[in-house]
C-alpha atoms as a PDB file:
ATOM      1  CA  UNK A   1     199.046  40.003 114.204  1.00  0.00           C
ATOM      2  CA  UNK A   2     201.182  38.314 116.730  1.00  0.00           C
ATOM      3  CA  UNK A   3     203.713  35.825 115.254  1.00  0.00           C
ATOM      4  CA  UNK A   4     202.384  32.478 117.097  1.00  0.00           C
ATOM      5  CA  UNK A   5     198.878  32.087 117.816  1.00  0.00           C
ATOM      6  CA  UNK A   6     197.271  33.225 121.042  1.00  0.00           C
ATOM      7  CA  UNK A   7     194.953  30.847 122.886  1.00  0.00           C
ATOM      8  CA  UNK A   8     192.086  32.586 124.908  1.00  0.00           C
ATOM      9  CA  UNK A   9     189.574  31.497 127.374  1.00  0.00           C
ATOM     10  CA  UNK A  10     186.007  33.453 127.030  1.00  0.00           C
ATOM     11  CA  UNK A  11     183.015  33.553 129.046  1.00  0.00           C
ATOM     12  CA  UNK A  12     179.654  34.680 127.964  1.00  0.00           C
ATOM     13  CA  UNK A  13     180.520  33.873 123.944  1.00  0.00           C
ATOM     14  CA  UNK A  14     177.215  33.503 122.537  1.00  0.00           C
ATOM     15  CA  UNK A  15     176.262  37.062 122.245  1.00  0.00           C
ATOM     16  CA  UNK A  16     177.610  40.897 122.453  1.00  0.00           C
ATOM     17  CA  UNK A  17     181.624  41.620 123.036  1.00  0.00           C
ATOM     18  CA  UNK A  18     182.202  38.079 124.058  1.00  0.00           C
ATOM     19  CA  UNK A  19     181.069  36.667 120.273  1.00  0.00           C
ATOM     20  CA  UNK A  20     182.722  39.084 118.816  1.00  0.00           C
ATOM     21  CA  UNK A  21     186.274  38.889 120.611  1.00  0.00           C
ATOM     22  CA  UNK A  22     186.096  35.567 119.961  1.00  0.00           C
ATOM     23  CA  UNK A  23     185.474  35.885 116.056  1.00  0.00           C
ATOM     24  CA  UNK A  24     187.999  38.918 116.025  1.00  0.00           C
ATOM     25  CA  UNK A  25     190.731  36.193 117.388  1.00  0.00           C
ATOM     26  CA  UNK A  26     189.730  33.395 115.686  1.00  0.00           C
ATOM     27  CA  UNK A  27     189.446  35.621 112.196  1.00  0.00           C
ATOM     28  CA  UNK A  28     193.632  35.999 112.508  1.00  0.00           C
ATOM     29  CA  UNK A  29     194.104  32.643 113.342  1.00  0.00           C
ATOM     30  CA  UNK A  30     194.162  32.366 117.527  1.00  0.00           C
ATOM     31  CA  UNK A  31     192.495  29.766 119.030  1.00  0.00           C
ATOM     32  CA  UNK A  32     189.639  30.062 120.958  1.00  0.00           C
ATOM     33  CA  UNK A  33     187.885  28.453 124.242  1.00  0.00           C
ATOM     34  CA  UNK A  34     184.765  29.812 123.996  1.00  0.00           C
ATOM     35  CA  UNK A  35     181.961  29.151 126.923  1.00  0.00           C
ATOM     36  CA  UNK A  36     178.564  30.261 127.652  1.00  0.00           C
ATOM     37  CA  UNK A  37     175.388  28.534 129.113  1.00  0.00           C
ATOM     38  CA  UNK A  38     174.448  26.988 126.213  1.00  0.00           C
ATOM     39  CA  UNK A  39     176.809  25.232 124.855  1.00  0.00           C
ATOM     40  CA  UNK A  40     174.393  25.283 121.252  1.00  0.00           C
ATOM     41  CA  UNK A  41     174.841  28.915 120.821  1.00  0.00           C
ATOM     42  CA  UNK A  42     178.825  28.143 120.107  1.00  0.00           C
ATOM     43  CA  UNK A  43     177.701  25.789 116.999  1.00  0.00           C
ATOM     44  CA  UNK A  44     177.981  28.539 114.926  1.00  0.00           C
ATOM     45  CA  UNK A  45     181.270  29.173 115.758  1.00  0.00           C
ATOM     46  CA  UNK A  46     182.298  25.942 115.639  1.00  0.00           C
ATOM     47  CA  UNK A  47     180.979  25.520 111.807  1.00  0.00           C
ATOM     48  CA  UNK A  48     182.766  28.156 110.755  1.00  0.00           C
ATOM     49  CA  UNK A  49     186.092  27.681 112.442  1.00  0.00           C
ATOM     50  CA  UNK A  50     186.345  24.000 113.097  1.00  0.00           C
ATOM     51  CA  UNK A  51     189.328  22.896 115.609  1.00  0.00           C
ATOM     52  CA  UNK A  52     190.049  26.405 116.421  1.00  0.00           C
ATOM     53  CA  UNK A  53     187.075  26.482 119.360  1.00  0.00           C
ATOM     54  CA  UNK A  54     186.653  24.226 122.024  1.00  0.00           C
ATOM     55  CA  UNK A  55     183.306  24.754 123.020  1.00  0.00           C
ATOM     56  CA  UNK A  56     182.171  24.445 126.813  1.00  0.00           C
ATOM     57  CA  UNK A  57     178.770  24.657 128.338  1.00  0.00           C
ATOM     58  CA  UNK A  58     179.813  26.870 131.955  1.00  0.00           C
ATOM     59  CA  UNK A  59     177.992  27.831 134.482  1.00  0.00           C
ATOM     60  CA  UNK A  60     180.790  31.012 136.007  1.00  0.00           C
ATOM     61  CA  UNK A  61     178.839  30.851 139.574  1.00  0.00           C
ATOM     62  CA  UNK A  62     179.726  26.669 139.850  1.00  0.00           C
ATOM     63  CA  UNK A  63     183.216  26.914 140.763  1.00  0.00           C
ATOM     64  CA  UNK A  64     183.801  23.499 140.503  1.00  0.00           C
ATOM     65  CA  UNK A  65     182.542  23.748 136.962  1.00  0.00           C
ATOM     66  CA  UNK A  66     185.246  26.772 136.289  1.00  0.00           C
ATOM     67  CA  UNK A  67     187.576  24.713 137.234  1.00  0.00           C
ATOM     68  CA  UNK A  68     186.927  21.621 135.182  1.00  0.00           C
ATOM     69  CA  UNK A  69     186.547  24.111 132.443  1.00  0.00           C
ATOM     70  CA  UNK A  70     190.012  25.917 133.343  1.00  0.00           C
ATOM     71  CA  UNK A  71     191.760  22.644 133.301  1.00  0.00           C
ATOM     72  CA  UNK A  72     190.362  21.184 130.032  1.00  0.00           C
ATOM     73  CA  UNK A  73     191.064  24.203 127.941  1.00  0.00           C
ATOM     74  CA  UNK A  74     194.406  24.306 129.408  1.00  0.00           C
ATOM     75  CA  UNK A  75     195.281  20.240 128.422  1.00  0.00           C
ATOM     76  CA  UNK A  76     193.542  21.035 125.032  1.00  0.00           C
ATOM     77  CA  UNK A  77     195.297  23.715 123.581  1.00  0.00           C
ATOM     78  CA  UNK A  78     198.236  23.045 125.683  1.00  0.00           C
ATOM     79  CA  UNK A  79     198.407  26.759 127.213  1.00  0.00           C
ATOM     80  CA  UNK A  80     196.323  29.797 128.259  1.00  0.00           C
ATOM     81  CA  UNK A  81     197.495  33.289 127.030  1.00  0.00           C
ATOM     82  CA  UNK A  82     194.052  35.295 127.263  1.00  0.00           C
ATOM     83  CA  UNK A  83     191.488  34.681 129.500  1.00  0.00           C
ATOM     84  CA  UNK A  84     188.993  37.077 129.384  1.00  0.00           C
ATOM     85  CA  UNK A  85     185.834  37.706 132.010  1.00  0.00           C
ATOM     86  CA  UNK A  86     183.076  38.750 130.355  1.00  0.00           C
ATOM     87  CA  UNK A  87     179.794  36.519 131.401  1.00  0.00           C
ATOM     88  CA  UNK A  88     177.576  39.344 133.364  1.00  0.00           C
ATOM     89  CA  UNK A  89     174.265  40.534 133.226  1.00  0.00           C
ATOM     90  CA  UNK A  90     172.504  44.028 134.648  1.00  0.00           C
ATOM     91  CA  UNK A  91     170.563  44.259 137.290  1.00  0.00           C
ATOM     92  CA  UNK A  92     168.014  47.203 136.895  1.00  0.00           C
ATOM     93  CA  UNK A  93     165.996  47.890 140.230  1.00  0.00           C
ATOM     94  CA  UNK A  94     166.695  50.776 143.777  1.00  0.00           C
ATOM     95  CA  UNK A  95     168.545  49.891 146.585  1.00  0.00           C
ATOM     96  CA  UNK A  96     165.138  49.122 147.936  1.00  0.00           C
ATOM     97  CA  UNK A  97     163.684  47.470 145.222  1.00  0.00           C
ATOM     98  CA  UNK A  98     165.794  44.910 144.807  1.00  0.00           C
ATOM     99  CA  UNK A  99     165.329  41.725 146.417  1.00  0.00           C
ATOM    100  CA  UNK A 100     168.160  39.443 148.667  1.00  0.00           C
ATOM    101  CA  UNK A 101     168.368  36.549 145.846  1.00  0.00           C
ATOM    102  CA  UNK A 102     168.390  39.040 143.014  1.00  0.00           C
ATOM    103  CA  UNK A 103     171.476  41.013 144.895  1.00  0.00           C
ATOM    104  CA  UNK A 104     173.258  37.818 145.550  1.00  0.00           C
ATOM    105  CA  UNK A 105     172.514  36.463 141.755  1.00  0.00           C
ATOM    106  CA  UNK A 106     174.594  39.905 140.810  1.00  0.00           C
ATOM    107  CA  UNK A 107     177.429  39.118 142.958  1.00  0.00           C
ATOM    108  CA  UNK A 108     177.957  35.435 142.253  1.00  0.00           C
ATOM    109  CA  UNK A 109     177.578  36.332 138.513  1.00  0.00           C
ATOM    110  CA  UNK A 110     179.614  39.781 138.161  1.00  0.00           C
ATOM    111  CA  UNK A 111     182.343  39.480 140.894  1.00  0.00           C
ATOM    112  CA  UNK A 112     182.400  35.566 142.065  1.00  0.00           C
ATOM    113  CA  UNK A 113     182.491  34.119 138.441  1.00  0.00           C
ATOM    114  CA  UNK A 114     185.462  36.380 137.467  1.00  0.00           C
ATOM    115  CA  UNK A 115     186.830  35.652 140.825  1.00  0.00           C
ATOM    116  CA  UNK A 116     186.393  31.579 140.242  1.00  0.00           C
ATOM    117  CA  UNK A 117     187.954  32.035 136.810  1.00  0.00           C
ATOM    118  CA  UNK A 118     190.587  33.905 137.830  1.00  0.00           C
ATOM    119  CA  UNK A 119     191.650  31.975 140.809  1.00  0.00           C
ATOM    120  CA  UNK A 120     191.494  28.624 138.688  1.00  0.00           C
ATOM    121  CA  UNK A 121     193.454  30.558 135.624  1.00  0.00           C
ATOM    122  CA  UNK A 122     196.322  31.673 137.585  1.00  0.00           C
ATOM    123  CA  UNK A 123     197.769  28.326 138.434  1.00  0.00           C
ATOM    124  CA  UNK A 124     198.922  28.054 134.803  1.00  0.00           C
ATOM    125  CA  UNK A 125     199.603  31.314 133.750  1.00  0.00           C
ATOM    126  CA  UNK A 126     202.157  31.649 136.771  1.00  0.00           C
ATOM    127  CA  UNK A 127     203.953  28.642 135.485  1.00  0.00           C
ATOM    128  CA  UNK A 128     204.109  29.400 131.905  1.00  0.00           C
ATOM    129  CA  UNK A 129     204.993  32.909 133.529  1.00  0.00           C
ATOM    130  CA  UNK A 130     202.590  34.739 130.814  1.00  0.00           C
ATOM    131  CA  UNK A 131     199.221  35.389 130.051  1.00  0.00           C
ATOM    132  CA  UNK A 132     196.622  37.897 130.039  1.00  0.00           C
ATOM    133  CA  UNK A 133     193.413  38.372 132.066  1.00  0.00           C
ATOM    134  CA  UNK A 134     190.638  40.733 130.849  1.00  0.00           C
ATOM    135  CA  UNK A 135     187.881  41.668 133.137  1.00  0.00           C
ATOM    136  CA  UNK A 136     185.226  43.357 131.409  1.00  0.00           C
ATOM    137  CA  UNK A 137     184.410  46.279 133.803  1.00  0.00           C
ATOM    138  CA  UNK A 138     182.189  49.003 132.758  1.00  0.00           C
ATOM    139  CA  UNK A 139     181.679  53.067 133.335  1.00  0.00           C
ATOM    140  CA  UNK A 140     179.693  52.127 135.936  1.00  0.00           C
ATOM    141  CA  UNK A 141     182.529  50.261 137.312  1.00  0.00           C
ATOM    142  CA  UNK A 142     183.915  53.870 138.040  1.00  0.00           C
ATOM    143  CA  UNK A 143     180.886  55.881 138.022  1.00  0.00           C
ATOM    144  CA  UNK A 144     177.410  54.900 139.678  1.00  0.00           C
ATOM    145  CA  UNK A 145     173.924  55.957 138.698  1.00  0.00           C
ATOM    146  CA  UNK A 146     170.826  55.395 140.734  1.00  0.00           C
ATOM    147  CA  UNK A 147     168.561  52.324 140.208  1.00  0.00           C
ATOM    148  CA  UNK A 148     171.642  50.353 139.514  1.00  0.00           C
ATOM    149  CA  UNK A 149     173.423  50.150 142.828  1.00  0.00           C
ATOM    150  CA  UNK A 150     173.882  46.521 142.568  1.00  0.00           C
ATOM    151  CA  UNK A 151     174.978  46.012 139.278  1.00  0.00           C
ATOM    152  CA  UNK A 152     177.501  49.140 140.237  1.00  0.00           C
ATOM    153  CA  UNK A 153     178.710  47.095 143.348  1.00  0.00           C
ATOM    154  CA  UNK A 154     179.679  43.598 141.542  1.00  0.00           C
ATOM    155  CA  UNK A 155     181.776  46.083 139.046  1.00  0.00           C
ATOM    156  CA  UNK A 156     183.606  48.252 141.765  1.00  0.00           C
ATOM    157  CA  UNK A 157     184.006  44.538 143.236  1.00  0.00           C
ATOM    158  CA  UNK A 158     185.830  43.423 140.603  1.00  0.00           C
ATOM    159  CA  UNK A 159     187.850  46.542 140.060  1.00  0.00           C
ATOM    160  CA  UNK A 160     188.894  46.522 143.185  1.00  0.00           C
ATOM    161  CA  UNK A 161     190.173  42.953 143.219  1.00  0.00           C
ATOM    162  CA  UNK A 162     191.656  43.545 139.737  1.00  0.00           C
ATOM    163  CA  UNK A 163     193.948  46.172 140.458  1.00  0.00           C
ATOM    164  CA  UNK A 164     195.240  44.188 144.136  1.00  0.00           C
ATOM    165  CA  UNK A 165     195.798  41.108 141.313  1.00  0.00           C
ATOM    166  CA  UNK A 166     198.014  43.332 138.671  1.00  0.00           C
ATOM    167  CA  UNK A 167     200.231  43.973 141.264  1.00  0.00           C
ATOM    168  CA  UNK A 168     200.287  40.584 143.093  1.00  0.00           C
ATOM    169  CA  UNK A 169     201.409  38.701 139.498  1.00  0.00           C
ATOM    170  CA  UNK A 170     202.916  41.162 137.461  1.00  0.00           C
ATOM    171  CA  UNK A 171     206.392  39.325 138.804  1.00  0.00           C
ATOM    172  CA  UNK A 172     204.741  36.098 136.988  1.00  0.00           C
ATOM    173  CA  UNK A 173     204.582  37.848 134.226  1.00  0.00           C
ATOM    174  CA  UNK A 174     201.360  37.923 134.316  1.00  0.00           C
ATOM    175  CA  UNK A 175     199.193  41.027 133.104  1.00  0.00           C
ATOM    176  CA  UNK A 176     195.472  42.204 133.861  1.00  0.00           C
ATOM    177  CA  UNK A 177     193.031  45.151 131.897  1.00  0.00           C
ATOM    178  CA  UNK A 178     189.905  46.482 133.205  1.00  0.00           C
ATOM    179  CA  UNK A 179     188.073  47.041 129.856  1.00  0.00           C
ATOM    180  CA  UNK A 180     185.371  49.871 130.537  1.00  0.00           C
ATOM    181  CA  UNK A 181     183.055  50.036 128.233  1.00  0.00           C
ATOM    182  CA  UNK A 182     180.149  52.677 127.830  1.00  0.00           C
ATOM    183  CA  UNK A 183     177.035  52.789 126.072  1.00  0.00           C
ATOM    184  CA  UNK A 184     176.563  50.040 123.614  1.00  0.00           C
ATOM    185  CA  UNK A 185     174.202  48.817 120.677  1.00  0.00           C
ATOM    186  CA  UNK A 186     173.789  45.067 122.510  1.00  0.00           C
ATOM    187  CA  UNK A 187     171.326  43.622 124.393  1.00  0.00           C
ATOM    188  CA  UNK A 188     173.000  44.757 128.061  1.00  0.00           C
ATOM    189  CA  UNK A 189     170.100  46.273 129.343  1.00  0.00           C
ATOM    190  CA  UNK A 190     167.167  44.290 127.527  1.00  0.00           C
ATOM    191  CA  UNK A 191     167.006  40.677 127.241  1.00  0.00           C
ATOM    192  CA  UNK A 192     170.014  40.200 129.386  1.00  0.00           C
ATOM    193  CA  UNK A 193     168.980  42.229 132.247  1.00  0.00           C
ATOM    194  CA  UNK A 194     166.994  41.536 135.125  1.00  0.00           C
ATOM    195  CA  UNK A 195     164.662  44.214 136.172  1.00  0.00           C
ATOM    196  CA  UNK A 196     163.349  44.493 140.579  1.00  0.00           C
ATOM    197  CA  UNK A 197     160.034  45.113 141.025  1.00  0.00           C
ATOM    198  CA  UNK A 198     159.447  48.907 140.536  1.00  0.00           C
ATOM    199  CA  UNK A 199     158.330  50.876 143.781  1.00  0.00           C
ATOM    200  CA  UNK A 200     156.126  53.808 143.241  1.00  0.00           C
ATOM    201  CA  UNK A 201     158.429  56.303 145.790  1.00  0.00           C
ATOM    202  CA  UNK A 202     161.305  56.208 143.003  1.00  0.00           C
ATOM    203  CA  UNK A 203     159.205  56.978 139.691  1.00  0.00           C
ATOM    204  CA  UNK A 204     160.395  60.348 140.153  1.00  0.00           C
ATOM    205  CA  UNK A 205     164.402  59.316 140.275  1.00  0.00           C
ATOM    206  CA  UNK A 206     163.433  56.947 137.165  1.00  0.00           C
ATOM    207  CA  UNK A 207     162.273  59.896 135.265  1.00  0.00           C
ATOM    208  CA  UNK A 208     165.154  61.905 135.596  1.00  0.00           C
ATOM    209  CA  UNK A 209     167.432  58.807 134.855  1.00  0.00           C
ATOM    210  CA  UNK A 210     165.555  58.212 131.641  1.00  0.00           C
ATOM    211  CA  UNK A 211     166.486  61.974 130.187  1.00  0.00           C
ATOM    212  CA  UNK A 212     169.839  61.152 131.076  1.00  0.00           C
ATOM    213  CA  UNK A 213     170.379  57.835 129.493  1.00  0.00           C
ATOM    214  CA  UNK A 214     168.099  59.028 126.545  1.00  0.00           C
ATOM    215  CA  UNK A 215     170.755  61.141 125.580  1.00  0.00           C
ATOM    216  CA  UNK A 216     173.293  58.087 126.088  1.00  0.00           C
ATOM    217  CA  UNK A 217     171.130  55.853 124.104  1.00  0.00           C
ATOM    218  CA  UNK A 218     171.190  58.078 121.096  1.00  0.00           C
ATOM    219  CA  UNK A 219     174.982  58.079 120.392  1.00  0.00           C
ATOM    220  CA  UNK A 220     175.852  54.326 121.759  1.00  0.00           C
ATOM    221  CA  UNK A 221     178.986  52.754 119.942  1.00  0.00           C
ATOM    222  CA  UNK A 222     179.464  50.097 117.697  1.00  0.00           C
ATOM    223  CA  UNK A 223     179.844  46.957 119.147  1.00  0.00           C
ATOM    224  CA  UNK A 224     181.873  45.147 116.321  1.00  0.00           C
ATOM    225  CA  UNK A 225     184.447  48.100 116.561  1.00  0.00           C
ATOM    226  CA  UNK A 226     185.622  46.459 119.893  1.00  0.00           C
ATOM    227  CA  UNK A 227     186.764  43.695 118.005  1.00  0.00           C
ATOM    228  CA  UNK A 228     189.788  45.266 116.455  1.00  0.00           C
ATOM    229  CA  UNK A 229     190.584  47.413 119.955  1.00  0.00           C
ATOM    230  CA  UNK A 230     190.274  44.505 121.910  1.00  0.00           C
ATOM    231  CA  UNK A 231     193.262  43.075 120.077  1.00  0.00           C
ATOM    232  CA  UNK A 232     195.066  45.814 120.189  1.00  0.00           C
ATOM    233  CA  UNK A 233     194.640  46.195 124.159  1.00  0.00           C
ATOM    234  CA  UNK A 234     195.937  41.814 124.536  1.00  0.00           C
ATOM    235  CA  UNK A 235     198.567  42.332 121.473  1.00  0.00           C
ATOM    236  CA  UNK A 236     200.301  45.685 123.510  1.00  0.00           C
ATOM    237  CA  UNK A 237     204.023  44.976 125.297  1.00  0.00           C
ATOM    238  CA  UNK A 238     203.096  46.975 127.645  1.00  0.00           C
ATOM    239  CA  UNK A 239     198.655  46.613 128.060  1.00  0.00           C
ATOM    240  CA  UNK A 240     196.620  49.538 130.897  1.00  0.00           C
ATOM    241  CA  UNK A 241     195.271  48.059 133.583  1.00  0.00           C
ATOM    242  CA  UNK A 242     192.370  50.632 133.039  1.00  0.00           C
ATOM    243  CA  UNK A 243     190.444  51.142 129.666  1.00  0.00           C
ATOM    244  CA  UNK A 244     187.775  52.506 128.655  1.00  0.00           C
ATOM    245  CA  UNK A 245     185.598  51.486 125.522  1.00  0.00           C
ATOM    246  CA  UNK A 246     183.945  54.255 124.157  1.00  0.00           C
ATOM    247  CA  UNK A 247     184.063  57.967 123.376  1.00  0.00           C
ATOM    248  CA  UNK A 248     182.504  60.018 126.555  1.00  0.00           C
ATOM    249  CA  UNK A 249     183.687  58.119 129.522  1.00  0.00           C
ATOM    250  CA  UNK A 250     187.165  60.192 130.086  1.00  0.00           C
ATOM    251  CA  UNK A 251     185.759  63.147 130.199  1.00  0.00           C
ATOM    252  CA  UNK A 252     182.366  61.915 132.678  1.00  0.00           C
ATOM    253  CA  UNK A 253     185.313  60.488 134.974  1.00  0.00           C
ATOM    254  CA  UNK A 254     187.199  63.690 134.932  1.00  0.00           C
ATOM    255  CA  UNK A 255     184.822  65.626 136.182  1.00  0.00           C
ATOM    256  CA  UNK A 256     183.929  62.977 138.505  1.00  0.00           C
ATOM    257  CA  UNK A 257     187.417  62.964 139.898  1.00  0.00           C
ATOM    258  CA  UNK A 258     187.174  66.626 140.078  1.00  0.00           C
ATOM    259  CA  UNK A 259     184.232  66.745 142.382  1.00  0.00           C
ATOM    260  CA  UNK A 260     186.056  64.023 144.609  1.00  0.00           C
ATOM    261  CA  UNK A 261     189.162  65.512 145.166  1.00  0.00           C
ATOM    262  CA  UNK A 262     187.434  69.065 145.919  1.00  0.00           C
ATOM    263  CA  UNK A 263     184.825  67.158 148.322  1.00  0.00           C
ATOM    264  CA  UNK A 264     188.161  65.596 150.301  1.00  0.00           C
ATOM    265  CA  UNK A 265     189.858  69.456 150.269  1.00  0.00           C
ATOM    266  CA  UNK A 266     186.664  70.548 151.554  1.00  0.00           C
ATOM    267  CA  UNK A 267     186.269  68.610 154.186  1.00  0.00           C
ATOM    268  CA  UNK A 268     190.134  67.927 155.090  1.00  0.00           C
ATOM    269  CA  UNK A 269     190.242  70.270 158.203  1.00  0.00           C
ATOM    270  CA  UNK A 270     187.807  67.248 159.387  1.00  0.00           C
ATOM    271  CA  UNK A 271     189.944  64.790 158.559  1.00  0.00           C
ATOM    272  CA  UNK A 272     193.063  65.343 159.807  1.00  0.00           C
ATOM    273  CA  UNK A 273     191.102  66.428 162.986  1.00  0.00           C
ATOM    274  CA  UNK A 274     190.202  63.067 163.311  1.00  0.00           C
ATOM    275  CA  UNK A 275     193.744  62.187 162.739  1.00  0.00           C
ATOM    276  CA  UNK A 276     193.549  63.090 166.425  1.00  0.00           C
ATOM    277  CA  UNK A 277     197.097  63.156 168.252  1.00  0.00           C
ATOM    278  CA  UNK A 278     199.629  60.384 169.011  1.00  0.00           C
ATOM    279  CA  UNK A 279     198.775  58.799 172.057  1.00  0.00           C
ATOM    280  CA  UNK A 280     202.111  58.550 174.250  1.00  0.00           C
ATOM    281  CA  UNK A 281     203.135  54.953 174.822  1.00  0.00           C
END
């Protein structure tokens, strides 16, 4: 356990990792600003650990709201140290299936609300020159799968923009982990998620994902064991900016990787042809 008491800032706390981050840090003593929603969903927290949890209703896509949120958890406790992105929700549908409002919903959601907390976080971590933000990723922020192509977007998004951050604040002081979980036991892909319309064309691509994911399904993790490594990951001199949560991911991704780099050696005559030559100036 650290020596004085971090103070983190937590979106999506009434279920899943968020909940149970927040009781993991609150269990050693931290102090918590946990959001979600519904604010009643944080009463339970609150009974239990009293002054240690500011509770706040937020809405991540208002960023207005963020920021109100941002700056009352920062005059309350007197300092963020973790601020961790984890409000999200899956959106299950095809490229085609999926409609404009459900694609944008995804976005604002997945990439915009860790964006809005971000931005309005950064202000006072650079001038307490500390702090750590956790955006909560997933494998299919490095791998994609079809029939999720939007919820794979908003993650890639916010990898993306997380790794350009690490190395725009690390001066500050400031650090940043892309925690990438796999399979889990919560409720990711059933009450949370949001499922398109389903198109009769891509029954066939849904059957062959189902064999695929059965076999994920069967040996999902532990959710509560992501308390512990989650403290390990915020508690670490020297914390990854990559992740994962898991056991299977590392090797999926290697042989991911491996495909990638042979497609780009296949194809590099190509490329460097289109180098083309220098034009003369």
């Amino acid at each position: 356990m650290p020596t004085t008491p971090k103070v983190w800032f937590l979106t999506g706390t009434s279920k899943g990792f968020g909940r149970i981050w927040a009781e993991a840090a609150l269990k050693r003593g931290d102090k918590v600003v946990a959001t979600a929603r519904n604010p009643s969903s944080l009463d339970e927290l609150v009974a239990r650990y009293g002054s240690s949890v500011l509770p706040l209703g937020l809405d991540v896509t208002d960023q207005a709201a963020v920021e109100a949120a941002v700056k009352r958890a920062q005059a309350h406790f007197g300092r963020l140290d973790v601020v961790v992105n984890n409000a999200g929700f899956g959106l299950f549908g095809t490229v085609e299936e999926v409609t404009a409002m459900q694609a944008r919903t995804q976005m604002e959601t997945n990439f915009f609300g860790a964006l809005w907390v971000t931005k309005a976080a950064l202000p006072y971590l650079r001038e307490q020159r500390s702090g750590h933000i956790i955006q909560v990723s997933s494998i299919g922020g490095v791998q994609a799968f079809p029939t999720l192509g939007l919820y794979h977007a908003s993650k890639w998004a916010l990898e993306g923009f997380s790794q350009s951050l690490a190395a725009e604040v690390q001066d500050f002081g400031i650090k940043v982990t892309l925690v990438e979980p796999t399979g889990y036991e919560t409720d990711w892909g059933g009450a949370s998620s949001v499922q398109a319309t389903k198109l009769p064309f891509y029954d066939g691509v849904r059957a062959k994902l189902a064999e695929i994911f059965g076999a994920v399904r069967r040996t999902r993790g532990n959710p509560q064991a992501t308390g512990p490594a989650i403290l390990k990951v915020v508690d670490a001199d020297r914390p990854p900016l990559r992740i994962f949560f898991g056991a299977g991911p590392l090797e999926m991704i290697k042989d991911e990787y491996e495909k990638r780099i042979a497609n780009w050696e296949k194809w590099n005559d190509v490329s460097v042809a289109a180098h083309g030559k220098p034009e003369k100036t």
